[in-house]
N, C-alpha and C. Protein backbone atom coordinates (compact mmCIF):
# COMPACT_ATOMS: atom_id res chain seq x y z
N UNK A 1 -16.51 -3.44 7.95
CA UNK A 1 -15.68 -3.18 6.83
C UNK A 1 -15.84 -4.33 5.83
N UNK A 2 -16.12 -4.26 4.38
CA UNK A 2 -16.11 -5.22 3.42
C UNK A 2 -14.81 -5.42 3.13
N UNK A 3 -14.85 -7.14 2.83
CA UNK A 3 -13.57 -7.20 2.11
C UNK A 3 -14.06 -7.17 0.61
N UNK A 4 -12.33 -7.08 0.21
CA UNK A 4 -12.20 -6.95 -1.08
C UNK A 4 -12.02 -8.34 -1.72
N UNK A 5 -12.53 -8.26 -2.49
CA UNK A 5 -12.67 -9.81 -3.30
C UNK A 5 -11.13 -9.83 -3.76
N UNK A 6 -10.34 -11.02 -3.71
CA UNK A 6 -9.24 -11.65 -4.27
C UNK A 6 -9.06 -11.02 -6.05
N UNK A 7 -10.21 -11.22 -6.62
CA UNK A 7 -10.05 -11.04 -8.00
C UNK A 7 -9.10 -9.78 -8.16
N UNK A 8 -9.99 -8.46 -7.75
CA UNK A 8 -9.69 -7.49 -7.73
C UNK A 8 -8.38 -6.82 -7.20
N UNK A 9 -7.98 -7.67 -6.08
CA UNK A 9 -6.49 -7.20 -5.64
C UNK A 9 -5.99 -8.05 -6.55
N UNK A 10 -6.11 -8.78 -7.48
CA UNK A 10 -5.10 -9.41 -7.82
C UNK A 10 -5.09 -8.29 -9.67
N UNK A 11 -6.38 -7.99 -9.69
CA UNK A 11 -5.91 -7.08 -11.20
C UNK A 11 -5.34 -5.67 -10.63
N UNK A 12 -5.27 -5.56 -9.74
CA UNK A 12 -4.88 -4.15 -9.31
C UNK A 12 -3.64 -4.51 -8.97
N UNK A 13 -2.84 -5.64 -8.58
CA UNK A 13 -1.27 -5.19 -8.34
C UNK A 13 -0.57 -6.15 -9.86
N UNK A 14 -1.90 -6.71 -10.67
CA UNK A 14 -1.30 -6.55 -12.05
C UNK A 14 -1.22 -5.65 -12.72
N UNK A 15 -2.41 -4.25 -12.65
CA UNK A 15 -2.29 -2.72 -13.47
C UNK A 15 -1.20 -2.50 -12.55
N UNK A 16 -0.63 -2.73 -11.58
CA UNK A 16 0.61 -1.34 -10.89
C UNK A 16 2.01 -2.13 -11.61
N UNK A 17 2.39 -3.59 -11.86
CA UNK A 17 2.88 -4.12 -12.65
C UNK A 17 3.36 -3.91 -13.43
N UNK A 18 2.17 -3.57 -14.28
CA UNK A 18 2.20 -3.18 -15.78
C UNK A 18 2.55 -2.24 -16.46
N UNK A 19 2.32 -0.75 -15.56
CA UNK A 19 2.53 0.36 -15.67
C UNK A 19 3.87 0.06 -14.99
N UNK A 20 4.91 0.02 -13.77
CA UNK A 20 5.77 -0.07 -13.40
C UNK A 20 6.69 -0.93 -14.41
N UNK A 21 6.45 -1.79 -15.12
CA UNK A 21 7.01 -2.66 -16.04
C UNK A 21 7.71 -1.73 -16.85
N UNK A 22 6.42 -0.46 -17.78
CA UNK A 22 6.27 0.17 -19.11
C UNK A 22 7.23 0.91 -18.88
N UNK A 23 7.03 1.76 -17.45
CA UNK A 23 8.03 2.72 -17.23
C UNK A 23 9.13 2.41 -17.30
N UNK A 24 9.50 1.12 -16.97
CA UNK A 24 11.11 1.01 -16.97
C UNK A 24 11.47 0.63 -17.78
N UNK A 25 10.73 0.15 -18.66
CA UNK A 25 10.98 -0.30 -20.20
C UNK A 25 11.18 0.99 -21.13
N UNK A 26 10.40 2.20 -20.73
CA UNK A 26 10.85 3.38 -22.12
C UNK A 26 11.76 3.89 -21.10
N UNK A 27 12.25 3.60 -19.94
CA UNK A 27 13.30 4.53 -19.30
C UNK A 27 14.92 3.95 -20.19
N UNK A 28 14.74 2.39 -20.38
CA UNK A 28 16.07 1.34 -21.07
C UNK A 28 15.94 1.67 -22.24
N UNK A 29 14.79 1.67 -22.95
CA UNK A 29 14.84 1.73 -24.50
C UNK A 29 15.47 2.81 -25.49
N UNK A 30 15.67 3.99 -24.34
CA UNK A 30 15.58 5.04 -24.82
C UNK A 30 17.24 4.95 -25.04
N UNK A 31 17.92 4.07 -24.18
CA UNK A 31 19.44 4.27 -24.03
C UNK A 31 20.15 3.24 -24.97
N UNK A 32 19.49 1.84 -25.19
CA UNK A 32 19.28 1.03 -25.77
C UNK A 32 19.51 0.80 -27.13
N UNK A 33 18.66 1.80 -27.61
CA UNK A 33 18.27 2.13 -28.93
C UNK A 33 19.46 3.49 -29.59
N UNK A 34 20.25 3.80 -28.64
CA UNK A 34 21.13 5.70 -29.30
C UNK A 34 22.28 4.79 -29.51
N UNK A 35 22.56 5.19 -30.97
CA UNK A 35 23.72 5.55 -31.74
C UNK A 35 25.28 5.91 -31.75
N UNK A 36 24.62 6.94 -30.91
CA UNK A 36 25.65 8.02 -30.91
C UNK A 36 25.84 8.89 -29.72
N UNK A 37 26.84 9.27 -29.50
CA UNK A 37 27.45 10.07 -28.29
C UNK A 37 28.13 11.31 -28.69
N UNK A 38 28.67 12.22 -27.53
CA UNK A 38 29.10 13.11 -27.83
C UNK A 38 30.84 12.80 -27.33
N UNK A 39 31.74 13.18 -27.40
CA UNK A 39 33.13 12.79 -26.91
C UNK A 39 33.83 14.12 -27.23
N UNK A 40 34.70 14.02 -26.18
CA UNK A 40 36.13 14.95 -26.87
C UNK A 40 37.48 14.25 -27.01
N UNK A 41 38.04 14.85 -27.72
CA UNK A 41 39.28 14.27 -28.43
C UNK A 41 40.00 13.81 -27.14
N UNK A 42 40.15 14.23 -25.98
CA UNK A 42 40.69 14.06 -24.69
C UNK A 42 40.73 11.89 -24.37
N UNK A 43 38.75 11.84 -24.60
CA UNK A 43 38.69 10.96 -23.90
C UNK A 43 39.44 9.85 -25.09
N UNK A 44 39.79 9.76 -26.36
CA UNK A 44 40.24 9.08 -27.09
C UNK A 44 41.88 9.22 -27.09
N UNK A 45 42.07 10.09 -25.85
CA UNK A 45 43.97 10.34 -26.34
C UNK A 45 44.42 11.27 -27.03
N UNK A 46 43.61 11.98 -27.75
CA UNK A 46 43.89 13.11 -28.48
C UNK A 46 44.47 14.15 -27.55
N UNK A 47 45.47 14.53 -27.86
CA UNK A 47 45.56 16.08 -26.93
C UNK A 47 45.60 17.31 -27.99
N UNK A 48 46.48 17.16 -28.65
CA UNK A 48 46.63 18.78 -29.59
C UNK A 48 46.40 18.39 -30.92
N UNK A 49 45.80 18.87 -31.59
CA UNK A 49 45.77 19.02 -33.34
C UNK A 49 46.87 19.57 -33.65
N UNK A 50 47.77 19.15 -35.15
CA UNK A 50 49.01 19.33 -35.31
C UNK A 50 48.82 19.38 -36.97
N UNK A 51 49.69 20.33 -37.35
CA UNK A 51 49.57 20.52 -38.86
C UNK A 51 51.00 20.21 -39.18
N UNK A 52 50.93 18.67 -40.27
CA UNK A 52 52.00 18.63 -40.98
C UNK A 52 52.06 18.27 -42.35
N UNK A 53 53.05 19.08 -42.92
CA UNK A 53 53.89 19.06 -43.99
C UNK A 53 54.62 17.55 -45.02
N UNK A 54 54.13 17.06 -46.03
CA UNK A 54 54.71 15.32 -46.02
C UNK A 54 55.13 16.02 -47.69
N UNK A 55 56.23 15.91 -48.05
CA UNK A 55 56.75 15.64 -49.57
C UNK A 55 57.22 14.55 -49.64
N UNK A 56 56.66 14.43 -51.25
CA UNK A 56 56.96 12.90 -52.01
C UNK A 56 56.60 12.93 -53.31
N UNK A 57 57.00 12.03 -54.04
CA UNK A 57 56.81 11.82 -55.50
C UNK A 57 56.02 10.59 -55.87
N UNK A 58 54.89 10.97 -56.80
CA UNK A 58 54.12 9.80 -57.14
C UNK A 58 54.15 9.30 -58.39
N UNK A 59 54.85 7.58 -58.41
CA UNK A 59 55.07 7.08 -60.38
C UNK A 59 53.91 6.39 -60.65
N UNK A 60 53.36 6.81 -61.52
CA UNK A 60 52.38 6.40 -62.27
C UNK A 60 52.67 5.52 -63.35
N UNK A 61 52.85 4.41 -63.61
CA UNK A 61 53.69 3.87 -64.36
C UNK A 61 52.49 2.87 -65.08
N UNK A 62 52.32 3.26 -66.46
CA UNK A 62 51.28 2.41 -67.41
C UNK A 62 51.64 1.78 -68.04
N UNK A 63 53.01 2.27 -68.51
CA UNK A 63 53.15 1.20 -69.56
C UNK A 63 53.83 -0.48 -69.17
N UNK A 64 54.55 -1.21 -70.05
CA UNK A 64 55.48 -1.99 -69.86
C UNK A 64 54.72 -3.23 -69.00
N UNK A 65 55.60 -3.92 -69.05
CA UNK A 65 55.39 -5.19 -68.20
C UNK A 65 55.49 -5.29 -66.54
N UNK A 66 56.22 -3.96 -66.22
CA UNK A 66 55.92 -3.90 -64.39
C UNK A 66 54.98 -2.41 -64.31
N UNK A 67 53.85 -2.11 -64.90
CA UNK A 67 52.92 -1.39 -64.94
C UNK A 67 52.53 -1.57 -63.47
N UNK A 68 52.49 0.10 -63.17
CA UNK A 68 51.60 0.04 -61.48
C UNK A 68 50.19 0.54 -61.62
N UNK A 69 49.50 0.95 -62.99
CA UNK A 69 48.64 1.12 -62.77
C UNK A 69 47.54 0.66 -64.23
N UNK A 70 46.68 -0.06 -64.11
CA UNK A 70 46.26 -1.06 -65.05
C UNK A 70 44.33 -0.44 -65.21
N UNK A 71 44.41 -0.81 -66.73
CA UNK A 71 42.75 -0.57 -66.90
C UNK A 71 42.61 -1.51 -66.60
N UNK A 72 41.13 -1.37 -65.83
CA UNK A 72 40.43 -2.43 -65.15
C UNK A 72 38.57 -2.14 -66.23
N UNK A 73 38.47 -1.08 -66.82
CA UNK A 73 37.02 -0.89 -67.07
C UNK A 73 37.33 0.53 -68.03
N UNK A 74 35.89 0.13 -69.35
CA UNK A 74 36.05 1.40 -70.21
C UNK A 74 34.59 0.79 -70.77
N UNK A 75 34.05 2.45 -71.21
CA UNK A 75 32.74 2.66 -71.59
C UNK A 75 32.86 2.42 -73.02
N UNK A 76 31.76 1.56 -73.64
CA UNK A 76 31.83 1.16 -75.15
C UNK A 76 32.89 2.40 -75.97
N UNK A 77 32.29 4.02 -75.92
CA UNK A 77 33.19 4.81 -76.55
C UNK A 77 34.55 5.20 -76.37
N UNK A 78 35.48 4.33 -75.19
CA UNK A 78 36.36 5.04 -74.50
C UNK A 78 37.48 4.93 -75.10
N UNK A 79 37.56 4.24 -76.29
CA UNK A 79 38.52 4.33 -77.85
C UNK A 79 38.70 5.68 -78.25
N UNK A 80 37.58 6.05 -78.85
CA UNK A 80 37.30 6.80 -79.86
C UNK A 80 37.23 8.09 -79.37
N UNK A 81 37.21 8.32 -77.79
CA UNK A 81 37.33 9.30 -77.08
C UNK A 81 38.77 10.25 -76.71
N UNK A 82 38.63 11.36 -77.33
CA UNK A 82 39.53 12.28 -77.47
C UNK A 82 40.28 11.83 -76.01
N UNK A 83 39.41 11.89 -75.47
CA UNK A 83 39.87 11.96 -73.74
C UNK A 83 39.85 10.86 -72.99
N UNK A 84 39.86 9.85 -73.61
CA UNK A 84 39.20 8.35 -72.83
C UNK A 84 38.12 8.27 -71.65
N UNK A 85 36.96 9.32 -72.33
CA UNK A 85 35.77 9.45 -71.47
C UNK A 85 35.68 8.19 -70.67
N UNK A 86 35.16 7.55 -69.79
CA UNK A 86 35.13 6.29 -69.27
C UNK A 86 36.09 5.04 -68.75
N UNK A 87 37.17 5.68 -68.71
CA UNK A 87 38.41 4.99 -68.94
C UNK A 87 38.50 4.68 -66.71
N UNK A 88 38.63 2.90 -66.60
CA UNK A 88 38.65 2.95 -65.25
C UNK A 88 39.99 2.08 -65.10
N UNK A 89 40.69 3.01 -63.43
CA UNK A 89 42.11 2.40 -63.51
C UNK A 89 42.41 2.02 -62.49
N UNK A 90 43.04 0.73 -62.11
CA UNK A 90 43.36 0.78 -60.67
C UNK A 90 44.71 0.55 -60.65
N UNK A 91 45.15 1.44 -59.14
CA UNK A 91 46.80 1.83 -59.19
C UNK A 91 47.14 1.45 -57.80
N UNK A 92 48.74 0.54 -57.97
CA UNK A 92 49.38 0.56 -56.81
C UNK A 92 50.85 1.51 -57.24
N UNK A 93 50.74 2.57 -56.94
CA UNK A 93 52.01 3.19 -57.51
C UNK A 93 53.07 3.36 -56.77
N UNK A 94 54.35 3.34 -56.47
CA UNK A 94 55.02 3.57 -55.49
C UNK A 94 55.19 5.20 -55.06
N UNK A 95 54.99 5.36 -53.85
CA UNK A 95 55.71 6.96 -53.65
C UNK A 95 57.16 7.33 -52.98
N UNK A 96 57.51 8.23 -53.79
CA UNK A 96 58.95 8.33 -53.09
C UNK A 96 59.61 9.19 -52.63
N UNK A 97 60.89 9.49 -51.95
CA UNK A 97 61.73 10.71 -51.77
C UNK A 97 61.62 11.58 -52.56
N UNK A 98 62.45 11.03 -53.65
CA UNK A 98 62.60 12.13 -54.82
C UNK A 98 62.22 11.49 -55.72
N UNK A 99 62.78 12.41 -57.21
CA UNK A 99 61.61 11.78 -58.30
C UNK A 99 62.50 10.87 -59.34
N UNK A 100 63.22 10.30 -58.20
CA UNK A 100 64.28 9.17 -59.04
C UNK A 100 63.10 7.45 -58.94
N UNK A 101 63.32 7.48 -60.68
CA UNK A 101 62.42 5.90 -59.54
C UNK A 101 63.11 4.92 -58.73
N UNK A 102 64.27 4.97 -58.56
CA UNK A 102 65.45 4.58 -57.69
C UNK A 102 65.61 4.94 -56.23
N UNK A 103 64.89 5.91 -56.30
CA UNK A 103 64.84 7.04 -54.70
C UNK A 103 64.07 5.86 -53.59
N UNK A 104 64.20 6.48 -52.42
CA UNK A 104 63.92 5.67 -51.13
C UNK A 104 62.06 5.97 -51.72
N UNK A 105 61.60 4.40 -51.12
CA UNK A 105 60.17 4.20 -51.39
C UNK A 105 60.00 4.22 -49.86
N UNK A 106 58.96 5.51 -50.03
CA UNK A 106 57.96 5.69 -48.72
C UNK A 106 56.56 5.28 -48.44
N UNK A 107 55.90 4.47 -49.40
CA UNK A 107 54.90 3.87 -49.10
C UNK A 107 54.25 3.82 -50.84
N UNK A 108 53.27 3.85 -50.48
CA UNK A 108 52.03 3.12 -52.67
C UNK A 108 50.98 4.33 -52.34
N UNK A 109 50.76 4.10 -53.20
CA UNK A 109 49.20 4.98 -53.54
C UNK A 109 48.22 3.76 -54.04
N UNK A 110 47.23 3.54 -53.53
CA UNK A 110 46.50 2.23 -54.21
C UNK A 110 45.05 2.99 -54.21
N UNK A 111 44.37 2.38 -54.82
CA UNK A 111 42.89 3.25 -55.22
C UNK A 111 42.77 3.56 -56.72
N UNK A 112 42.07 4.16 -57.36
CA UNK A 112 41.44 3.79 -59.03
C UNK A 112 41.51 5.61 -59.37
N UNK A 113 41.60 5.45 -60.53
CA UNK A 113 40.97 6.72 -60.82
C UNK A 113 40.48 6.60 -62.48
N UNK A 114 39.83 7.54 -62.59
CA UNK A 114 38.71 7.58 -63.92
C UNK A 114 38.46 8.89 -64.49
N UNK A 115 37.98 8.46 -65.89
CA UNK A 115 38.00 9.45 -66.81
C UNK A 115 36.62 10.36 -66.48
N UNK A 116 36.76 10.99 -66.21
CA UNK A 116 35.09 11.33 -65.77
C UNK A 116 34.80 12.96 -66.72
N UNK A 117 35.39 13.24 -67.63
CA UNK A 117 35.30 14.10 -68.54
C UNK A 117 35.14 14.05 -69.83
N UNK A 118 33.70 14.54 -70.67
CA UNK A 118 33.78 14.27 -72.23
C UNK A 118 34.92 15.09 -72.89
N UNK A 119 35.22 16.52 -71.81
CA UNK A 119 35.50 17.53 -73.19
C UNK A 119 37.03 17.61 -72.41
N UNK A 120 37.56 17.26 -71.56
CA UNK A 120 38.69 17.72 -70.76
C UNK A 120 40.06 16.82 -69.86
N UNK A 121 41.25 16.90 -70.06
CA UNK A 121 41.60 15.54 -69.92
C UNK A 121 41.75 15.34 -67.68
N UNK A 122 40.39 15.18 -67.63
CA UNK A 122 40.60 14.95 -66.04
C UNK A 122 40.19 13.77 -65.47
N UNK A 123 40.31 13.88 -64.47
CA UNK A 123 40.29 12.38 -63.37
C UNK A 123 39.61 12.77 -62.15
N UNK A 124 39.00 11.59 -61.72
CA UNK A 124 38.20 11.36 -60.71
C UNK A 124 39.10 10.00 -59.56
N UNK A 125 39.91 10.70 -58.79
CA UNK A 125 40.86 10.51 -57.70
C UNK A 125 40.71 9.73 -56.77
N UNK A 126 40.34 8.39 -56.34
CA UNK A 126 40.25 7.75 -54.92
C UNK A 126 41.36 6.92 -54.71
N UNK A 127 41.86 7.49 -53.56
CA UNK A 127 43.21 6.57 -53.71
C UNK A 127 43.68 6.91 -51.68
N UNK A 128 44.42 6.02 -51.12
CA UNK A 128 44.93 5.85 -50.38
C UNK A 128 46.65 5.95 -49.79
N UNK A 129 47.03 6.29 -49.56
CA UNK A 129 48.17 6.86 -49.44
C UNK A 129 48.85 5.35 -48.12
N UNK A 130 49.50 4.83 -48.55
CA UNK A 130 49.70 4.04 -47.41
C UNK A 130 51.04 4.04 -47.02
N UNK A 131 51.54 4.26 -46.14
CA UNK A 131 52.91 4.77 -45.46
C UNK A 131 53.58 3.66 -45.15
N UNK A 132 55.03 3.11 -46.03
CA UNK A 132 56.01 2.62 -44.59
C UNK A 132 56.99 2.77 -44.01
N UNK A 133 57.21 3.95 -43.95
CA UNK A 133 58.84 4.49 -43.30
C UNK A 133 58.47 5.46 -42.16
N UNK A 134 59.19 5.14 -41.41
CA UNK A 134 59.18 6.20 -40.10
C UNK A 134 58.28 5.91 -39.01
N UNK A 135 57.76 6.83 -38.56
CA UNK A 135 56.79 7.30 -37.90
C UNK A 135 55.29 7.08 -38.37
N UNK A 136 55.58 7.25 -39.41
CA UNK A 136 54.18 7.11 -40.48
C UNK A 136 54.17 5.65 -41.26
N UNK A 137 54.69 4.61 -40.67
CA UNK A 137 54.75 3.07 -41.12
C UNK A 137 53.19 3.09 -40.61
N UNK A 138 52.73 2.08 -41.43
CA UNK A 138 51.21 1.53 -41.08
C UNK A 138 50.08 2.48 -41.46
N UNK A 139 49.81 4.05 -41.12
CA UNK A 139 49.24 4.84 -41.36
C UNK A 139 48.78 5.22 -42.80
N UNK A 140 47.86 5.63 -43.06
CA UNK A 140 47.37 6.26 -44.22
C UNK A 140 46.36 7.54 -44.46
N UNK A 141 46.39 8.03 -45.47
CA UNK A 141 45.53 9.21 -46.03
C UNK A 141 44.77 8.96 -47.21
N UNK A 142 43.49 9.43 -46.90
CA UNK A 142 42.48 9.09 -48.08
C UNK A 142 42.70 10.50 -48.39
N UNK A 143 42.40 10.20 -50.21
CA UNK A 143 42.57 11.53 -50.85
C UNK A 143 41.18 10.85 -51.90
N UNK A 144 40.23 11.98 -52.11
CA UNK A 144 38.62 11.86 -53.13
C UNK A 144 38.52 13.07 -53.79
N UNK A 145 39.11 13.34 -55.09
CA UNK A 145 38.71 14.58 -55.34
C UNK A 145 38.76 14.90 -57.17
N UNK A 146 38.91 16.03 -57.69
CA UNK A 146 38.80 16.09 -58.92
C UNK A 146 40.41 16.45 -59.29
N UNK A 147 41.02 15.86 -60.48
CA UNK A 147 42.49 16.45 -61.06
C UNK A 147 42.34 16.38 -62.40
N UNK A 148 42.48 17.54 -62.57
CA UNK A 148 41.98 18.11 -63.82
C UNK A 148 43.89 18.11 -64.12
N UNK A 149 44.44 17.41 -65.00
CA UNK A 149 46.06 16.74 -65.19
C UNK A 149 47.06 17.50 -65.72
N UNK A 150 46.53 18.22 -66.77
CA UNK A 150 46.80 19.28 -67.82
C UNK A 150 47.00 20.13 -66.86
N UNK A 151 46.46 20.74 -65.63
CA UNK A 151 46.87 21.93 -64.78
C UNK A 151 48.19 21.74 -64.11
N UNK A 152 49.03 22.88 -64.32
CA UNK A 152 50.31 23.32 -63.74
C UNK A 152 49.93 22.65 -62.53
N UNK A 153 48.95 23.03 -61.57
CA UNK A 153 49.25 23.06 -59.85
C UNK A 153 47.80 22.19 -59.80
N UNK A 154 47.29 21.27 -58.70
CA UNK A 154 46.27 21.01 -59.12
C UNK A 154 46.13 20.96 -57.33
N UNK A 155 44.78 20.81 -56.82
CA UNK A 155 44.88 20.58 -55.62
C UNK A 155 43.36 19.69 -55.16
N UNK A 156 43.83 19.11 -54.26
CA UNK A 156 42.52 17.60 -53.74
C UNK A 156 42.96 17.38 -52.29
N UNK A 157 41.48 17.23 -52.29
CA UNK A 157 41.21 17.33 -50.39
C UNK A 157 41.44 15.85 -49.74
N UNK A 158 42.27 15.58 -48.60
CA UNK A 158 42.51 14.54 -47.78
C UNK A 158 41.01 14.68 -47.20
N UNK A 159 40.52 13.98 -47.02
CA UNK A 159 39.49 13.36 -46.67
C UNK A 159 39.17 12.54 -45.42
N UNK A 160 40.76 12.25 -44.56
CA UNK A 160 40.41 10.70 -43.83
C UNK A 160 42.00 10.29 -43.62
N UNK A 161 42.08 9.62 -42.77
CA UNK A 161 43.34 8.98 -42.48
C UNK A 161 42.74 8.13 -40.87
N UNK A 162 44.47 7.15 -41.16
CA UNK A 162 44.28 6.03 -40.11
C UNK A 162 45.77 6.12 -39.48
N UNK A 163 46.10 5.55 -38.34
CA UNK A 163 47.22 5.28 -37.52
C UNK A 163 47.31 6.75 -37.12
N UNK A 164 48.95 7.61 -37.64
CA UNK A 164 48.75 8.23 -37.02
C UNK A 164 48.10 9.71 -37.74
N UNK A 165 47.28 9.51 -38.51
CA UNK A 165 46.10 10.08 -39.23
C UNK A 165 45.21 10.60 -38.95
N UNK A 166 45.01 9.29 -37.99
CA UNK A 166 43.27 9.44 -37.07
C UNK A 166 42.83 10.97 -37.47
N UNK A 167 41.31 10.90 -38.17
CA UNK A 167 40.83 12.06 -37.90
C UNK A 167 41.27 13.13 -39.06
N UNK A 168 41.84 13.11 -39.73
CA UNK A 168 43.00 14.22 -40.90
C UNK A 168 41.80 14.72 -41.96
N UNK A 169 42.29 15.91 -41.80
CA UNK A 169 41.80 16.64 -42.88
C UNK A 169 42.70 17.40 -43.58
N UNK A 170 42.88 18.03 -44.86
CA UNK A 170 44.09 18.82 -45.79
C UNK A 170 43.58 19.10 -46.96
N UNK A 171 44.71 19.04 -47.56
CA UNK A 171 44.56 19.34 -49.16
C UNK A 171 45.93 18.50 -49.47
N UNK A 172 46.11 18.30 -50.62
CA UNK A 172 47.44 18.09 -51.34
C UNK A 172 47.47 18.52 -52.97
N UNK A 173 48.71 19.74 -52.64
CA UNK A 173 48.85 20.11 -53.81
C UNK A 173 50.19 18.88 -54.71
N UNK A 174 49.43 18.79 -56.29
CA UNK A 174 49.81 17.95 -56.94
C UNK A 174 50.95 18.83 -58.25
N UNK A 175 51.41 18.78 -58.65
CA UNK A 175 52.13 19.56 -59.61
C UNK A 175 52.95 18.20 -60.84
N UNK A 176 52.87 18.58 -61.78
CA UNK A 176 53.39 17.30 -62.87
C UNK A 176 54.63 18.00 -63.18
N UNK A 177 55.73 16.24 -62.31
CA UNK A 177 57.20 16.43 -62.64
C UNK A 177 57.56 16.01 -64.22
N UNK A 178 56.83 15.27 -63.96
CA UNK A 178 57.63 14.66 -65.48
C UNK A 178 56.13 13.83 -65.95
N UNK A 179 55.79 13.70 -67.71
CA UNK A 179 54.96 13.23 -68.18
C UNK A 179 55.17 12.58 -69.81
N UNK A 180 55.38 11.78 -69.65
CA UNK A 180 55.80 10.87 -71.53
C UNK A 180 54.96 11.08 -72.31
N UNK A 181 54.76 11.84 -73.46
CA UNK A 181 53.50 11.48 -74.02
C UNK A 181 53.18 10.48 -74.90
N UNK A 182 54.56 9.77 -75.04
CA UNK A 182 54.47 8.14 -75.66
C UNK A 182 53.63 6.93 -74.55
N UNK A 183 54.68 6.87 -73.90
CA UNK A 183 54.09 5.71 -72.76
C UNK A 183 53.28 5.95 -71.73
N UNK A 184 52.79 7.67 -71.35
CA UNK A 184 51.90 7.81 -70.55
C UNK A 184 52.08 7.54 -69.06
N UNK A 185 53.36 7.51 -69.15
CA UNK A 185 53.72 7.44 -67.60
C UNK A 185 54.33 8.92 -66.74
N UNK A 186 53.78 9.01 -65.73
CA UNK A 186 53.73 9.77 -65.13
C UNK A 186 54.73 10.24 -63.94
N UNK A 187 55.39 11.40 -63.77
CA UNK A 187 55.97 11.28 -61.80
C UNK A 187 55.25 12.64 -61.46
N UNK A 188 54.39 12.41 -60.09
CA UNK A 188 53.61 13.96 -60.08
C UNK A 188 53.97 13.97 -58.22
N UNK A 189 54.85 15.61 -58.61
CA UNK A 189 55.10 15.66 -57.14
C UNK A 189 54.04 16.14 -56.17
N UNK A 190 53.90 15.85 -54.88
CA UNK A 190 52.83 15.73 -54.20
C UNK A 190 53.76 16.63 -52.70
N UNK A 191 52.83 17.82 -52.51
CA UNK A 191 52.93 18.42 -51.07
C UNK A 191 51.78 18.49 -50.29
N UNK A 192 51.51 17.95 -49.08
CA UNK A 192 50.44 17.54 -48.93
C UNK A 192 50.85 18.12 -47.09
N UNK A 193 49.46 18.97 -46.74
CA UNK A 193 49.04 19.30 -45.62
C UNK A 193 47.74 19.13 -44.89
N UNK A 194 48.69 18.29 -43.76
CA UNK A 194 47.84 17.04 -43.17
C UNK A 194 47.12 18.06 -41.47
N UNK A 195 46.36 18.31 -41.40
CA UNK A 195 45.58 18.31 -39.88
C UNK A 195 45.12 17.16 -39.25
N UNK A 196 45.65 16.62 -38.01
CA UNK A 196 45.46 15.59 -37.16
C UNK A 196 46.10 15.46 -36.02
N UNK A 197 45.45 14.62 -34.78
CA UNK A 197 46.18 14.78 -33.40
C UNK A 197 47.14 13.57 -33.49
C-alpha cells in the first residue's frame, strides 16, 4: 500500500475546511443580514382592535402677542397671493373640551401647515395631536393630509399614533366653529375616529 504524502492530506482536510467553513457561513448570513419578521399583534400585547370616538376643539390662534401658531417661511410671492400660495406655519395650538378658550385643555396640536394652493384657500396638514388628560396622557395621533378650509366638513386621515395609539389608523372629521376674518384666528371642531389595540 502507498502512502500518501503529508502535502496532500494536509490540502485535502484544508478543501473539507473550506467548504465546511462556506457552508456555515451562508447558513448565518442569511439570518444575519434579514430585516424583518413576521409577528402578530398577540406577541406585542395586542389583543383586540378597538374603534374610538375622541371630541375636541382646536384654537388656532394667529394673531396677538400669545399667538399659537406663527409663520415660520413664505415664497417670494406669498404677499401678493390671493391665497398666501407658500405661506409656512408652525403651530402649538391648544385642544379642548369645548370651544370656550377657557374650557378644560386636553392636550396641543404641534406640527406646521402650508399654503400649498395657487387658486384655493387650502392647507397641507402635519400635525400631531398630543394628549394630556386621562387615559390618553402621553399618547398621540399623527394626522398628514389635505384641508381645503373654506369646506363646511372637511376630512384627513390619522396616519400613526403612539402610547395608547400604537398602530392607529382613522380619519378626523374637521368642521369650522368659529373663524375672524380680521385676526384670522380660528376654533375648528374636530371628531376624530381612531382604530387601535
Amino acid at each position: 500500500m502507498a502512502k500518501t504524502p503529508l502535502k496532500q492530506i494536509t490540502l485535502t482536510l484544508l478543501l473539507i475546511t473550506l467548504i465546511v467553513f462556506s457552508f456555515s457561513i451562508s447558513l448565518t448570513t442569511a439570518d444575519d443580514y434579514s430585516f424583518s419578521r413576521d409577528l402578530s399583534a398577540e406577541e406585542l400585547g395586542h389583543k383586540k382592535q378597538k374603534l374610538t370616538h375622541l371630541h375636541f376643539y382646536f384654537h388656532d390662534v394667529v394673531s396677538g402677542p400669545n399667538a399659537t401658531a406663527l409663520r415660520v417661511a413664505q415664497a417670494a410671492t406669498t404677499n401678493v397671493s390671493a391665497v398666501s400660495f407658500g405661506y409656512v406655519a408652525v403651530l402649538d395650538d391648544p385642544l379642548t373640551v369645548g370651544p370656550e378658550p377657557t374650557s378644560k385643555k386636553i392636550g396641543s396640536a404641534q406640527g406646521m401647515y402650508i399654503s400649498t394652493s395657487q387658486s384655493d384657500l387650502q392647507l397641507q396638514l402635519v400635525v400631531s395631536y398630543v394628549f394630556t388628560e386621562g387615559i390618553y396622557n402621553g399618547s398621540t395621533l399623527s394626522i398628514l393630509g389635505h384641508n381645503a378650509i373654506l369646506t363646511p366638513l372637511r376630512e384627513l386621515p390619522i396616519v400613526g399614533g403612539t402610547g395608547v395609539f400604537k398602530f392607529a389608523t382613522g380619519y378626523a372629521h374637521l368642521t369650522t366653529y368659529m373663524f375672524n376674518l380680521t385676526s384670522l384666528d380660528a376654533i375648528v371642531e374636530y371628531n376624530v375616529y381612531v382604530l387601535h389595540y
